[in-house]
N, C-alpha and C. Protein backbone atom coordinates (compact mmCIF):
# COMPACT_ATOMS: atom_id res chain seq x y z
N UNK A 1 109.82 106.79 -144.61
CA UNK A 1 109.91 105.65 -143.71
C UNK A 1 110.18 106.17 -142.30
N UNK A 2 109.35 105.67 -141.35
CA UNK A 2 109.79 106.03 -139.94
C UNK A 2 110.77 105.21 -139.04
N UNK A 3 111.83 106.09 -138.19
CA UNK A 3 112.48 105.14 -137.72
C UNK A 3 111.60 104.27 -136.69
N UNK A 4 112.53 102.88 -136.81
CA UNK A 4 111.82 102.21 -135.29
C UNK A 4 111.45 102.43 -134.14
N UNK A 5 110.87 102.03 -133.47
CA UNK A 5 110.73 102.78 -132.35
C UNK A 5 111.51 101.87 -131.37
N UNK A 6 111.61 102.52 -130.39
CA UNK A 6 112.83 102.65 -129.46
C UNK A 6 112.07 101.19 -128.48
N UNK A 7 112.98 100.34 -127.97
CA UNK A 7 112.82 98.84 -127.45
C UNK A 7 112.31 99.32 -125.82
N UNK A 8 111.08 98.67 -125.80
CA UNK A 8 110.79 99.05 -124.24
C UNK A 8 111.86 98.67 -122.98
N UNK A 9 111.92 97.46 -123.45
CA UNK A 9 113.00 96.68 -122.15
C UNK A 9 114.34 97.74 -122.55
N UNK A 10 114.33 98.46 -123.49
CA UNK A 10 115.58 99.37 -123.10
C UNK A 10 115.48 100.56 -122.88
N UNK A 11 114.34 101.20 -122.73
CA UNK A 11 114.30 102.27 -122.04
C UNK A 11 114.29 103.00 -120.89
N UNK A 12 114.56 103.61 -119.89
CA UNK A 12 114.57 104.02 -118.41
C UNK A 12 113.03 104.03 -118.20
N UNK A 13 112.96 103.60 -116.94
CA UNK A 13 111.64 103.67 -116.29
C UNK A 13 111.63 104.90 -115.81
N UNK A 14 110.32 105.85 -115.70
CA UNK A 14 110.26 107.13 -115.28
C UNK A 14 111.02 107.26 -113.84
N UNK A 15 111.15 108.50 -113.66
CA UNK A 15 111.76 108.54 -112.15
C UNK A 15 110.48 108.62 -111.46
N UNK A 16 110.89 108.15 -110.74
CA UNK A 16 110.15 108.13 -109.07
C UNK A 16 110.88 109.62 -108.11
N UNK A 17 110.15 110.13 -107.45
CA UNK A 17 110.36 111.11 -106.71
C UNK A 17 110.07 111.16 -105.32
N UNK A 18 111.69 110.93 -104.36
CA UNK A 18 111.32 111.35 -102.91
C UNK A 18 112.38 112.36 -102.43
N UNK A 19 111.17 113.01 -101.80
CA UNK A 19 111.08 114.96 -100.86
C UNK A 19 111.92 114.30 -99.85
N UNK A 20 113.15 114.66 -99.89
CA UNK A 20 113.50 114.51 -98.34
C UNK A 20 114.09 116.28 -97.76
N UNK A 21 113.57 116.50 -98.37
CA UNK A 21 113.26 118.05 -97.34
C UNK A 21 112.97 118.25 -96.11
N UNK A 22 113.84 118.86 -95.42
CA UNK A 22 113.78 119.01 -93.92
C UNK A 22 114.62 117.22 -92.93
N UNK A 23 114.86 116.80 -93.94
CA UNK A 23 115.54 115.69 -93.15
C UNK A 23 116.91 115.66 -92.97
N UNK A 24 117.76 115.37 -92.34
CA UNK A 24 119.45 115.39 -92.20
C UNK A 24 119.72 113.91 -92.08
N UNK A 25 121.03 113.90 -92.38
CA UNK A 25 121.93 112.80 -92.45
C UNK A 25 121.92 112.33 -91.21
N UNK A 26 122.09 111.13 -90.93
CA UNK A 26 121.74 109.50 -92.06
C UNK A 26 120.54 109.32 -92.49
N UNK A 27 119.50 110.04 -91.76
CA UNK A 27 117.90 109.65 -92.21
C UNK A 27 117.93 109.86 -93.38
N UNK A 28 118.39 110.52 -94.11
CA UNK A 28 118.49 110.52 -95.51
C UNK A 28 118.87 109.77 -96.50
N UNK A 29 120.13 108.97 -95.89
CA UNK A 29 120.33 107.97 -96.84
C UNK A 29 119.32 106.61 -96.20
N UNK A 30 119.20 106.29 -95.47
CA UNK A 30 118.30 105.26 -95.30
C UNK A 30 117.14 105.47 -95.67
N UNK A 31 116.15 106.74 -96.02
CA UNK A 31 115.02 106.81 -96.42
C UNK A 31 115.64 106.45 -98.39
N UNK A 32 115.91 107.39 -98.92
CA UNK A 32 116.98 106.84 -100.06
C UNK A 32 117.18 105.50 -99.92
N UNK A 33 117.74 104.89 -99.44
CA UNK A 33 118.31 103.36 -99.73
C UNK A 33 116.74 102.57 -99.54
N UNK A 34 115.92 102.68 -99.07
CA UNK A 34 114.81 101.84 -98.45
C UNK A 34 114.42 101.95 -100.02
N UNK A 35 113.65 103.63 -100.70
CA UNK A 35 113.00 103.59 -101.36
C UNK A 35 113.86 102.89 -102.90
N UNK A 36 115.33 102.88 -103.13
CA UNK A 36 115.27 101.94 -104.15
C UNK A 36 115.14 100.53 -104.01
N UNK A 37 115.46 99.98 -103.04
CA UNK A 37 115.26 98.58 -102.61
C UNK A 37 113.72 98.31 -103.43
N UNK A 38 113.10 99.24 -103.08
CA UNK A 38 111.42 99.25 -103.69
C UNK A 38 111.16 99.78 -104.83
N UNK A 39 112.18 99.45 -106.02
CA UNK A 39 112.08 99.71 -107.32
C UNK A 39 112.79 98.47 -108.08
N UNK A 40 112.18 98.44 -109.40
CA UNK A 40 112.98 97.43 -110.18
C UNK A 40 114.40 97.72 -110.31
N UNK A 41 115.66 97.06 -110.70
CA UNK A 41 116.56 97.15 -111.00
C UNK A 41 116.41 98.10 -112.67
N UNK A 42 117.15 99.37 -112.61
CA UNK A 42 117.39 99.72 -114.04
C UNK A 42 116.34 101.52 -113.86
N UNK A 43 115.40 101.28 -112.59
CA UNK A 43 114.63 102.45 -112.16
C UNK A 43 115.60 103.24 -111.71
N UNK A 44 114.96 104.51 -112.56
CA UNK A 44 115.85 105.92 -111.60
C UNK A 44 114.94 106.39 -110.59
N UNK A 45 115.52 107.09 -109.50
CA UNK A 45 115.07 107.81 -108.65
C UNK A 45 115.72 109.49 -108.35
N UNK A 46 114.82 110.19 -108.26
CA UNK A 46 114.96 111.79 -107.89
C UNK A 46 114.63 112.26 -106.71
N UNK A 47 116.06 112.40 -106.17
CA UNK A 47 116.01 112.76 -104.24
C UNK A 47 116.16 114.04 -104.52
N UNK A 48 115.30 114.72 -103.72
CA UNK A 48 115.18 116.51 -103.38
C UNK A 48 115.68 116.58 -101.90
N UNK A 49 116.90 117.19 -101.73
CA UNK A 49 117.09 117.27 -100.42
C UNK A 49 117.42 118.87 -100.36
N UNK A 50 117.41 119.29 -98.66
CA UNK A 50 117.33 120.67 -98.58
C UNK A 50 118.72 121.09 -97.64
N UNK A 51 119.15 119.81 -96.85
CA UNK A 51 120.56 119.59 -96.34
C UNK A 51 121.95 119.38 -97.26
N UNK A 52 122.34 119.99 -97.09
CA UNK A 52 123.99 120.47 -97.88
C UNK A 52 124.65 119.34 -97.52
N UNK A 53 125.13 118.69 -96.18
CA UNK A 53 125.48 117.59 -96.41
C UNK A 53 125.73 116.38 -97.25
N UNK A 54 123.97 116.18 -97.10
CA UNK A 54 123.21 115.24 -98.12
C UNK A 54 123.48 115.47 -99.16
N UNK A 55 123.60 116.48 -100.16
CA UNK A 55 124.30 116.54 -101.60
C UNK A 55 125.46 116.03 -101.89
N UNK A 56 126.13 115.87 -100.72
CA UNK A 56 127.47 115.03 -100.62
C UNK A 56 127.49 114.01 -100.13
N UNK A 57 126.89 113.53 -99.37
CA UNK A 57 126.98 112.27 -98.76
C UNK A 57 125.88 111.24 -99.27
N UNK A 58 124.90 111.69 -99.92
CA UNK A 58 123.95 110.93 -100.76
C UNK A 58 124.98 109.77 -101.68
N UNK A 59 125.36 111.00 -102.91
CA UNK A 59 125.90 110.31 -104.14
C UNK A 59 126.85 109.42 -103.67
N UNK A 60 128.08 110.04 -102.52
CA UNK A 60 129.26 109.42 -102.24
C UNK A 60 128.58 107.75 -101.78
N UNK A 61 127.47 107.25 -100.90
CA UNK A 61 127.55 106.85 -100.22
C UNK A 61 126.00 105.87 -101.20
N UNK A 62 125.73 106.19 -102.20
CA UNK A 62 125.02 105.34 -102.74
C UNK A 62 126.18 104.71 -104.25
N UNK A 63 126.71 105.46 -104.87
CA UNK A 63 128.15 104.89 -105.73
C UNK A 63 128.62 103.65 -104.69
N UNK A 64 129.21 103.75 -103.78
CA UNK A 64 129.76 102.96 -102.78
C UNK A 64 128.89 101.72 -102.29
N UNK A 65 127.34 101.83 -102.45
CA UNK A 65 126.64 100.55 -102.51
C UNK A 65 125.96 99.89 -104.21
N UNK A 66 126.68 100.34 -105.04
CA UNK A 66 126.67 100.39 -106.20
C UNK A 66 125.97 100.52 -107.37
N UNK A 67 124.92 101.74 -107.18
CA UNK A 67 123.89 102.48 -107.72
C UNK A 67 124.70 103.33 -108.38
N UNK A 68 124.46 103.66 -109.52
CA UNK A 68 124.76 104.49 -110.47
C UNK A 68 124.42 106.44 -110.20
N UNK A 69 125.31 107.37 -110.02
CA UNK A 69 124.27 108.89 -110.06
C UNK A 69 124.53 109.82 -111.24
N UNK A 70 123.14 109.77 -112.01
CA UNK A 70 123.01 110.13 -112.95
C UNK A 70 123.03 111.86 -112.76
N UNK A 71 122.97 112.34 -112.04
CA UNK A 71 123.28 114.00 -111.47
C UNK A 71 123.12 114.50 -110.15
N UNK A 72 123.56 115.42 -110.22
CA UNK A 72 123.70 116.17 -108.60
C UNK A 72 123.54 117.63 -109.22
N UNK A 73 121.79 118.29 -108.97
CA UNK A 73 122.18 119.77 -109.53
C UNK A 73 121.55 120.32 -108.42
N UNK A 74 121.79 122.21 -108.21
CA UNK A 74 121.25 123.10 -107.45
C UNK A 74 119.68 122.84 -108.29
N UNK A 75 119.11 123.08 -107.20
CA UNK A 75 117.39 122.99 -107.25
C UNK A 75 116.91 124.48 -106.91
N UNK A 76 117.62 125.52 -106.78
CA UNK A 76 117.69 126.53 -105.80
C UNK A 76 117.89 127.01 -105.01
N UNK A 77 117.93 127.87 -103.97
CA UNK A 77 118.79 128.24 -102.64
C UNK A 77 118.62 127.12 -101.60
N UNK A 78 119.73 127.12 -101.72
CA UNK A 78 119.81 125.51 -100.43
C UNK A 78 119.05 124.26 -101.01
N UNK A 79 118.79 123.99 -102.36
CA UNK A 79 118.32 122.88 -102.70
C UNK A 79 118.83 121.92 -103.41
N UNK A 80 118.43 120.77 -103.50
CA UNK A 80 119.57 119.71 -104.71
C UNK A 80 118.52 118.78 -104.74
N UNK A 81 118.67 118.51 -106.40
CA UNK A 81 118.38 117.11 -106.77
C UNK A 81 119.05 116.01 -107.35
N UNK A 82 118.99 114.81 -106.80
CA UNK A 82 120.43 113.73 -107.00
C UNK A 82 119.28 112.90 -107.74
N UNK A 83 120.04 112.54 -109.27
CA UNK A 83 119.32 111.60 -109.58
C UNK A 83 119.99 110.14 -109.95
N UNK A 84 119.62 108.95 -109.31
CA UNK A 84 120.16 107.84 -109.45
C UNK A 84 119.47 106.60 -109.51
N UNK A 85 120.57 105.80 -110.39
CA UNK A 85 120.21 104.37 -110.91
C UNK A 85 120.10 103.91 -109.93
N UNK A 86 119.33 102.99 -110.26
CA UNK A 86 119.32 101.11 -109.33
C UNK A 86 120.22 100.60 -110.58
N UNK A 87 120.86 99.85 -110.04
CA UNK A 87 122.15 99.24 -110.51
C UNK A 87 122.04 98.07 -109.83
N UNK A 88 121.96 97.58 -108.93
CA UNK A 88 122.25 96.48 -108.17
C UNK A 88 120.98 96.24 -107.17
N UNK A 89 120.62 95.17 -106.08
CA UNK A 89 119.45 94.83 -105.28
C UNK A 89 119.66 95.63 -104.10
């Protein structure tokens, strides 16, 4: 017997992916904040940033508008990828 298969309405929607490489803070979080506004609620998104800042001030400052961050890892020398919920509009 096979198990069921897994409920669409409960599964994560693929991530979406935005390069913000070469950009610095704040443009970063406002390019970030624009592009989940432009996702369903429950969509993840995967920010590549190349500013050290931004690895910190991304997560801090999207938690605080109440999006969920599902990780913060090295991408490589000087790189990071933050990945986070839409949680809220």
């Amino acid at each position: 017997m096979n198990p069921p298969a897994p409920d669409p309405r409960e599964a994560p929607l693929p991530a979406e992916l935005l390069d913000l490489t070469g950009e610095v803070c704040p443009f970063t979080f406002v390019r970030m904040r624009l592009a989940l506004e432009a996702l369903p609620l429950g969509s993840e998104l995967r920010v590549l940033v190349d500013h050290e800042p931004a690895s910190r001030n991304l997560p801090r400052s999207a938690r605080e508008w109440g999006q969920e961050i599902l990780a913060v890892d090295a991408a490589g020398p000087g790189r990071w990828t933050i990945d986070v919920r839409k949680r809220v509009p």
